[in-house]
Protein backbone atom coordinates (compact mmCIF):
# COMPACT_ATOMS: atom_id res chain seq x y z
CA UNK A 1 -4.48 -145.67 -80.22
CA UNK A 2 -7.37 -146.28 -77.96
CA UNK A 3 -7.28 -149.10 -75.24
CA UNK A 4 -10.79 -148.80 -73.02
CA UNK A 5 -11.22 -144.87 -72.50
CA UNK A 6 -7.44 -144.65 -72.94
CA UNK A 7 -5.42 -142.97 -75.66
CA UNK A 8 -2.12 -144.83 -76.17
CA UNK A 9 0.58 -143.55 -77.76
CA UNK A 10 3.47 -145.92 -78.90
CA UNK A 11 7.05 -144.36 -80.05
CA UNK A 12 8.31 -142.09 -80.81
CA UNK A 13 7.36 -141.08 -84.81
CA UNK A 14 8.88 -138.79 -86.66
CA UNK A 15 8.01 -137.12 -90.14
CA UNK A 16 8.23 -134.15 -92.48
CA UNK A 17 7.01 -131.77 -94.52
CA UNK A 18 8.54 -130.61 -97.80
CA UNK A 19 6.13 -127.54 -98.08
CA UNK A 20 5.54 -124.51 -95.83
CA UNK A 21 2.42 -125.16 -93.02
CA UNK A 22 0.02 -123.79 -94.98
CA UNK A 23 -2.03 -120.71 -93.76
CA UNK A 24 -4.72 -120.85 -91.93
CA UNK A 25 -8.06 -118.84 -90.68
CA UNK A 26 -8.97 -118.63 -87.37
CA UNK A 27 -10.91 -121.09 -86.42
CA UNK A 28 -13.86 -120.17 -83.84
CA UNK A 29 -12.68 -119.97 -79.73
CA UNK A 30 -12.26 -123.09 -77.45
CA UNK A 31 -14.52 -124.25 -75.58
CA UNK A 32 -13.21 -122.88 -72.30
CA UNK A 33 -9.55 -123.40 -71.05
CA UNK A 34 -8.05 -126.55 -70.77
CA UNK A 35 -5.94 -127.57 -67.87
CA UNK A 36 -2.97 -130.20 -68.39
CA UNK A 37 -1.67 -132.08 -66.02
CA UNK A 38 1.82 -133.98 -66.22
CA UNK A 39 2.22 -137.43 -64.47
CA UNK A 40 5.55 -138.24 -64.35
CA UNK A 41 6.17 -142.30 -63.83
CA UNK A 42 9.84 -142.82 -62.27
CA UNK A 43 12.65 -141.05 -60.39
CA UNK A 44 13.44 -137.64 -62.45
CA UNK A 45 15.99 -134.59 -60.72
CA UNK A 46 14.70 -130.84 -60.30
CA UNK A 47 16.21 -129.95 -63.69
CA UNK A 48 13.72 -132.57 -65.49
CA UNK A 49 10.88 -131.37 -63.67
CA UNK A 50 11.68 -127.84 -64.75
CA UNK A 51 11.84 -128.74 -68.29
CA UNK A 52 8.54 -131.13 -68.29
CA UNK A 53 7.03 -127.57 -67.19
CA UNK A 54 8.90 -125.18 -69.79
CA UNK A 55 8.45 -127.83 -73.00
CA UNK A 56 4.84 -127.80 -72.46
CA UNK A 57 4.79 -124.52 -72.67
CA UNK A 58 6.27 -123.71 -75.62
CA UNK A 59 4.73 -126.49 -77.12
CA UNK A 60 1.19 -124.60 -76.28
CA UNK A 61 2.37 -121.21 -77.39
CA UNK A 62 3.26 -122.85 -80.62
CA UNK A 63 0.57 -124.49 -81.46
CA UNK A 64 -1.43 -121.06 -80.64
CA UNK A 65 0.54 -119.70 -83.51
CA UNK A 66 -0.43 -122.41 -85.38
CA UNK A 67 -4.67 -122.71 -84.45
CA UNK A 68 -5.08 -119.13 -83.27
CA UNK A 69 -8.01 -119.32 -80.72
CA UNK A 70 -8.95 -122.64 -80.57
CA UNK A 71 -5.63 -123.43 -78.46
CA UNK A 72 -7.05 -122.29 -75.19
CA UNK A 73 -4.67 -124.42 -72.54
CA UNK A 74 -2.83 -123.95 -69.22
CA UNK A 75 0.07 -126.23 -67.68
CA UNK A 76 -1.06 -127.48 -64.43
CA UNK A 77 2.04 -129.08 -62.16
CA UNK A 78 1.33 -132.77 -61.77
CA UNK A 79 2.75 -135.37 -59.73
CA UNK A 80 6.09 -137.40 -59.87
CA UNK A 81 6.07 -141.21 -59.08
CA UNK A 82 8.73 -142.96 -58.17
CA UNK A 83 7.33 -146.35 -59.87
CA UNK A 84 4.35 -147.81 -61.72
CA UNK A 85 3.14 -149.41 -58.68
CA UNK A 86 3.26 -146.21 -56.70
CA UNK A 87 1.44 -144.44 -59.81
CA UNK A 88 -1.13 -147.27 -60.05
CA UNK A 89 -1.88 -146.20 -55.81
CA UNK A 90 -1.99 -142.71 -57.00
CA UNK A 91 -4.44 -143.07 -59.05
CA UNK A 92 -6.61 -144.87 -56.90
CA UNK A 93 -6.75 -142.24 -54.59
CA UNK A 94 -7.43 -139.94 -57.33
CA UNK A 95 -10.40 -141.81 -58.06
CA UNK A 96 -9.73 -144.06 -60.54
CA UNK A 97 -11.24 -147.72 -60.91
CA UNK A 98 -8.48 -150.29 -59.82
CA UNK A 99 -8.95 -151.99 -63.37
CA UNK A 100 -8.38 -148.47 -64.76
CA UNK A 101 -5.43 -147.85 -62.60
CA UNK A 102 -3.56 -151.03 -63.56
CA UNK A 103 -4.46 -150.86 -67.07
CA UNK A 104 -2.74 -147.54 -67.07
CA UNK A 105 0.55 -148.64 -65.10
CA UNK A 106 0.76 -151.48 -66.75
CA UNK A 107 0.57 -149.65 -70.16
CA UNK A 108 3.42 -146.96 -68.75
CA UNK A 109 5.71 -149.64 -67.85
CA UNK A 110 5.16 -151.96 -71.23
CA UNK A 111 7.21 -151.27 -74.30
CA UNK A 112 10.25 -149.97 -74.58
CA UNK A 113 8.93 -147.85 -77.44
CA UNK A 114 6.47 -146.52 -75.57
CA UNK A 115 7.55 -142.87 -73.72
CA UNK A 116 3.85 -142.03 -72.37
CA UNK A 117 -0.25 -142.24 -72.54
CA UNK A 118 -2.84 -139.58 -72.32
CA UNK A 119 -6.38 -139.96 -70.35
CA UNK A 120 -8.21 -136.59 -70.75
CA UNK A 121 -5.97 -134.08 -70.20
CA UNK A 122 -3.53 -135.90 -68.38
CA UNK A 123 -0.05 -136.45 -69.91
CA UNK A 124 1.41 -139.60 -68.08
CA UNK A 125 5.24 -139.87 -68.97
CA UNK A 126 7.45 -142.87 -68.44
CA UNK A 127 10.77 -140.48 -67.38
CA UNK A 128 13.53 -143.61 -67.76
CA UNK A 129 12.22 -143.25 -71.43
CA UNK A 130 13.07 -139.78 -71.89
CA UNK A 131 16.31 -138.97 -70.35
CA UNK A 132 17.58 -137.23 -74.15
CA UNK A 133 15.85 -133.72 -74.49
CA UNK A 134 14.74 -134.37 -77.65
CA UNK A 135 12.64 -137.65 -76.92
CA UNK A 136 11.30 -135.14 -73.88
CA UNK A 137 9.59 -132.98 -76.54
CA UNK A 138 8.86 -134.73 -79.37
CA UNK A 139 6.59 -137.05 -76.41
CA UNK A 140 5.02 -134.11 -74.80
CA UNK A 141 4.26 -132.03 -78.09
CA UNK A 142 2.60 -135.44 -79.31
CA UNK A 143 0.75 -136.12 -75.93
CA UNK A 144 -0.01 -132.32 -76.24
CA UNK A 145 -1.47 -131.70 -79.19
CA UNK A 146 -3.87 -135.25 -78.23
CA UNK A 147 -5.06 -133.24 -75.72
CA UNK A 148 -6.47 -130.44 -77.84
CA UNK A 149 -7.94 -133.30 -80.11
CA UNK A 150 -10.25 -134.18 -77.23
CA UNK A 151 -10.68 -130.40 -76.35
CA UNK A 152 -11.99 -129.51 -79.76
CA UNK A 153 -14.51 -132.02 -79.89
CA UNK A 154 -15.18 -131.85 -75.50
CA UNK A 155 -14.01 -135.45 -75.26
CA UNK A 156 -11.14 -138.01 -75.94
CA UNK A 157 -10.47 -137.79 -80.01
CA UNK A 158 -11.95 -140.76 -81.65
CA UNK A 159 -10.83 -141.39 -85.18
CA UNK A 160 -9.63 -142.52 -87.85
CA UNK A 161 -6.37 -143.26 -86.21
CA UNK A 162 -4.11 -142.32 -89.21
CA UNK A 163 -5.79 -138.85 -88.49
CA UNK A 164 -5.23 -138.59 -84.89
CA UNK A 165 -1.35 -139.58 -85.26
CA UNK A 166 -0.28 -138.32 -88.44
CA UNK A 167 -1.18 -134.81 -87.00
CA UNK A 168 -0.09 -135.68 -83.63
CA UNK A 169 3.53 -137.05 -84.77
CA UNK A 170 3.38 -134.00 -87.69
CA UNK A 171 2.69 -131.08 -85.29
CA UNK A 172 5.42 -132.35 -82.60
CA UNK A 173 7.88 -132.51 -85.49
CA UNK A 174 7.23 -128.95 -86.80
CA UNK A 175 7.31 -127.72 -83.11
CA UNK A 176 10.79 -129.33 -82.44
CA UNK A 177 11.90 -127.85 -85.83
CA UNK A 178 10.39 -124.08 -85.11
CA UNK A 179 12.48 -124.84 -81.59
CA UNK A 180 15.95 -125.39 -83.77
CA UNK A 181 15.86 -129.02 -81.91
CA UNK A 182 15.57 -131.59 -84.83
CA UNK A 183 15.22 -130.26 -88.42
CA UNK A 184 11.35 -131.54 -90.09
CA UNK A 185 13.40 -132.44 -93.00
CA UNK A 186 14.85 -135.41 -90.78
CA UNK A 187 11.32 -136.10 -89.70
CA UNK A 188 10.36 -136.11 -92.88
CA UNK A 189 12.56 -138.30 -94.79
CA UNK A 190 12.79 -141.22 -92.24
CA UNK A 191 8.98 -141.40 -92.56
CA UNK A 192 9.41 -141.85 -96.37
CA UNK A 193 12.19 -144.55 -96.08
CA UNK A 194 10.03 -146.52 -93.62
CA UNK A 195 6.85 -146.45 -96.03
CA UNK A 196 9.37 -146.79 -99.05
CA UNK A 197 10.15 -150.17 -97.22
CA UNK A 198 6.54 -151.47 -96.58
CA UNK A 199 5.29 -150.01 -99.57
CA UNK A 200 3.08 -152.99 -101.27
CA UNK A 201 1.56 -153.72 -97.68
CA UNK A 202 0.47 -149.80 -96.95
CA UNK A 203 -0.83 -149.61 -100.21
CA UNK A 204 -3.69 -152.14 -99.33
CA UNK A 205 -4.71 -150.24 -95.72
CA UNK A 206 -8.22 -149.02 -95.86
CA UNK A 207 -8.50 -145.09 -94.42
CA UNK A 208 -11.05 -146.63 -92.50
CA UNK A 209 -9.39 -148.71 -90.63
CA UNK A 210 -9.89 -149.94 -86.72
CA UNK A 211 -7.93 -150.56 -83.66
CA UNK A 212 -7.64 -154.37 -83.89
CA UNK A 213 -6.09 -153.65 -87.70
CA UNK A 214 -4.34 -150.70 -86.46
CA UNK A 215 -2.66 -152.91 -83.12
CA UNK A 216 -2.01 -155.72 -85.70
CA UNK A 217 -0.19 -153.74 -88.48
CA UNK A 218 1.72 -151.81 -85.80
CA UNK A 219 2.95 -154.74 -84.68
CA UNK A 220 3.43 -157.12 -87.84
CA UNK A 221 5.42 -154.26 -89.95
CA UNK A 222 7.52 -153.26 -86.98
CA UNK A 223 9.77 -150.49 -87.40
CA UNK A 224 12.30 -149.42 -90.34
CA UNK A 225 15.81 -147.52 -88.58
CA UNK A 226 13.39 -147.04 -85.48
CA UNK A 227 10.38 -146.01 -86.91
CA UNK A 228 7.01 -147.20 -86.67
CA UNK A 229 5.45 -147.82 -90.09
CA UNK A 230 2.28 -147.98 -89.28
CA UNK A 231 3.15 -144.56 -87.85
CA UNK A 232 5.48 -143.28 -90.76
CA UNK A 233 2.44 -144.12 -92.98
CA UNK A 234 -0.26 -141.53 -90.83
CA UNK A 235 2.59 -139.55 -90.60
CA UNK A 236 2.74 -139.59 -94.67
CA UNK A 237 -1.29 -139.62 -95.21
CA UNK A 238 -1.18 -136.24 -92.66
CA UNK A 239 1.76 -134.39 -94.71
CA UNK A 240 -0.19 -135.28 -98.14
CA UNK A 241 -3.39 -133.83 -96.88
CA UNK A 242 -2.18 -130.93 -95.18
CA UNK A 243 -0.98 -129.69 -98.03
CA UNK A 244 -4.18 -129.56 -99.59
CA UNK A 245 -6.51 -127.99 -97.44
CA UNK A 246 -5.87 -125.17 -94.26
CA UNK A 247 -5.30 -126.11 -90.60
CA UNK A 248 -9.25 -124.32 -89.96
CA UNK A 249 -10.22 -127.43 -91.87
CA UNK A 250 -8.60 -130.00 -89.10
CA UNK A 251 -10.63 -128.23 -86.15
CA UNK A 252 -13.50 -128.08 -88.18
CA UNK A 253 -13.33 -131.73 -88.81
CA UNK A 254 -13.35 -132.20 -85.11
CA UNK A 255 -16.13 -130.69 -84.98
CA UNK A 256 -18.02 -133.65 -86.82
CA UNK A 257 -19.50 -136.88 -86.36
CA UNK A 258 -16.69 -139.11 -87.46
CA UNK A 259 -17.53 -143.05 -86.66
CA UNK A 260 -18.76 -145.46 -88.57
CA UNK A 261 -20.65 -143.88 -92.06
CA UNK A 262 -20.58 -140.29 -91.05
CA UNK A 263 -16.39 -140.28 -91.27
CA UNK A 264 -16.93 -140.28 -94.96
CA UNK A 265 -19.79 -137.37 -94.74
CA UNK A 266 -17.45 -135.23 -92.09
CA UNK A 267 -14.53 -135.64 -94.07
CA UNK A 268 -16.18 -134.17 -97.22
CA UNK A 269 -17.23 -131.32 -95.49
CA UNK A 270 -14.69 -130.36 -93.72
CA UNK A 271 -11.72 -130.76 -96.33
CA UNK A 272 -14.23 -130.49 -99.46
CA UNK A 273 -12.66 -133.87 -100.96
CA UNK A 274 -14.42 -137.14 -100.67
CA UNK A 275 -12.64 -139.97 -98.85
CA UNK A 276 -12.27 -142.07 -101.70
CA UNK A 277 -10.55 -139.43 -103.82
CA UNK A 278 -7.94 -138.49 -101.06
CA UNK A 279 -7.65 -142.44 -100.40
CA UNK A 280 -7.04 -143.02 -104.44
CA UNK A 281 -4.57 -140.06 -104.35
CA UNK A 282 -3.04 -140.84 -101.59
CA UNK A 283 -2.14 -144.53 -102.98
CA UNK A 284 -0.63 -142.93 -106.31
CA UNK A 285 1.68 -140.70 -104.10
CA UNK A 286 2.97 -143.47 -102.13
CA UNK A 287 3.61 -145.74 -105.33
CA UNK A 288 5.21 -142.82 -106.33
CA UNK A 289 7.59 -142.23 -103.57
C-alpha cells in the first residue's frame, strides 16, 4: 500500500498454492545490483540481529531460484534503533525531510498488525512485532520481494495493489514453506476461509482498484482468524493467476506502463489474457470456493 512515496505493508498475510510454482524462463538480467538495507525499530539482542542478516539471505537466494537473473541483490547491515523517536532522528540525519521522517515512525509504531514498511530498498522492521521466527520471515521475505518490485521497474512498484501483495504475501509463503518453516498448504487454506467469509463483498471489487478503496476495504472487512481479507483476496487473485501463466510473465509485466488505461494494455501483453477475462474468471472461482 502506498502512503506519499512510501510502500506500507500491513500484517502479516498468509496464502497457498494447491499446484506446483510453475516453470519459468529466464527473464532478461537486473538492472545492476541492488543493495538492501535493514532498519530495525526497537531494542533486539545479537542473536536477532544475526538472523535479520541470515533470513534475508536465504530469502534472496530463493527467490534467485525462483527469477533466475533478474534477482540481482546484496544484504547491506543497517541500523538498530532503540525507538521510533530515535529512528525518526536517524533519518533526519540520513537526509530525510522531517515530514518524511515522522510519517515513517509514525507508520512503524501504528498498528499492531503492522511488522514493517519499505522506502526504496530499505526494509524498516518494528522488532517488538517479530519476536516469533516465523513472523521474522514471513515480514522480511514480503518486504523483500517489494524491493525487487521496485528494482524491476528502477523505482517503487506502483500497481494494482492486489498485484503487488498477492505476489508479495505468495512468494514469502512459498519461501517459508521451501525453508520447512510453515507448510503453503496452511497459507493457503486460511486465505480461502477468509475470502469464503467475505465472499459477496470481494466479489464486487474492481481489479482496478485504488488506495482510498484499497485503505477502506482493508479496514471495513477486517480480518477472519487473523487474516486480512483484503489481503487473503490478492493473495487468492495471485494463486489463480499464477497458475496460468510463467513467473517470466510477472517481470515482464513490470516492465510496463501500468496506471491508469495502460494497466489493461500491459496486462494483456504480458500474461496474454485481457483484464476483463481474468477479472470474470476470477469471480467464478471465488463463487466457487
Amino acid at each position: 500500500m502506498r502512503i506519499g512515496r512510501f510502500l506500507v505493508i500491513a500484517g502479516l498475510a498468509l496464502i497457498v498454492l494447491a499446484v506446483p510454482a510453475p516453470q519459468m524462463a529466464t527473464p532478461a538480467t537486473a538492472r545492476g545490483t541492488i543493495p538492501v538495507e535493514v532498519e530495525v525499530v526497537g531494542t533486539v539482542d545479537v542473536r536477532l540481529r544475526t538472523q535479520y542478516v541470515q533470513v534475508l539471505e536465504q530469502a534472496i537466494a530463493y527467490y534467485q531460484k525462483e527469477f533466475g537473473d533478474s534477482v540481482a541483490v546484496t544484504v547491506v547491515r543497517g541500523k538498530i534503533y532503540q525507538d521510533a523517536d530515535v529512528f525518526r532522528q536517524g533519518l533526519i540525519q540520513l537526509g530525510y525531510s522531517e515530514a518524511d521522517a515522522a510519517l515513517l515512525a509514525r507508520t512503524i509504531n501504528s498498528l499492531t498488525s503492522r511488522r514493517g514498511i519499505v522506502s526504496g530498498r530499505v526494509i524498516h522492521s518494528n522488532a517488538q512485532r517479530l519476536a516469533r521466527m516465523s513472523r521474522l520471515t514471513f515480514h522480511l521475505a514480503h518486504e523483500l520481494m517489494h524491493v525487487l518490485q521496485g528494482g524491476w521497474i528502477g523505482k517503487g512498484p506502483d500497481g494494482p495493489l492486489w498485484f503487488l501483495e498477492g505476489m508479495a504475501d505468495h512468494m514469502a509463503a512459498r519461501f517459508e514453506d521451501a525453508s520447512g518453516i510453515s507448510p503453503y498448504q496452511r497459507f493457503r487454506q486460511q486465505r480461502i476461509d477468509a475470502v469464503r467469509e467475505k465472499r459477496q463483498v470481494l466479489l464486487t471489487i474492481p481489479l482496478t482498484l485504488n488506495l482510498s478503496l484499497w485503505a477502506h476495504l482493508n479496514e471495513s472487512l477486517g480480518t477472519h482468524n487473523g487474516v486480512p481479507v483484503i489481503y487473503a483476496w490478492a493473495d487468492v487473485l495471485y494463486e489463480r493467476l499464477e497458475t496460468r501463466t510463467s513467473r517470466a510473465a510477472f517481470v515482464k509485466f513490470f516492465g510496463l506502463p501500468r496506471t491508469g488505461p495502460d494497466l489493461e494494455t500491459a496486462f494483456e501483453q504480458a500474461f496474454q489474457m485481457r483484464l476483463t477475462d481474468f477479472e470474470a474468471d476470477i469471480r467464478a472461482y471465488i463463487q466457487n470456493l
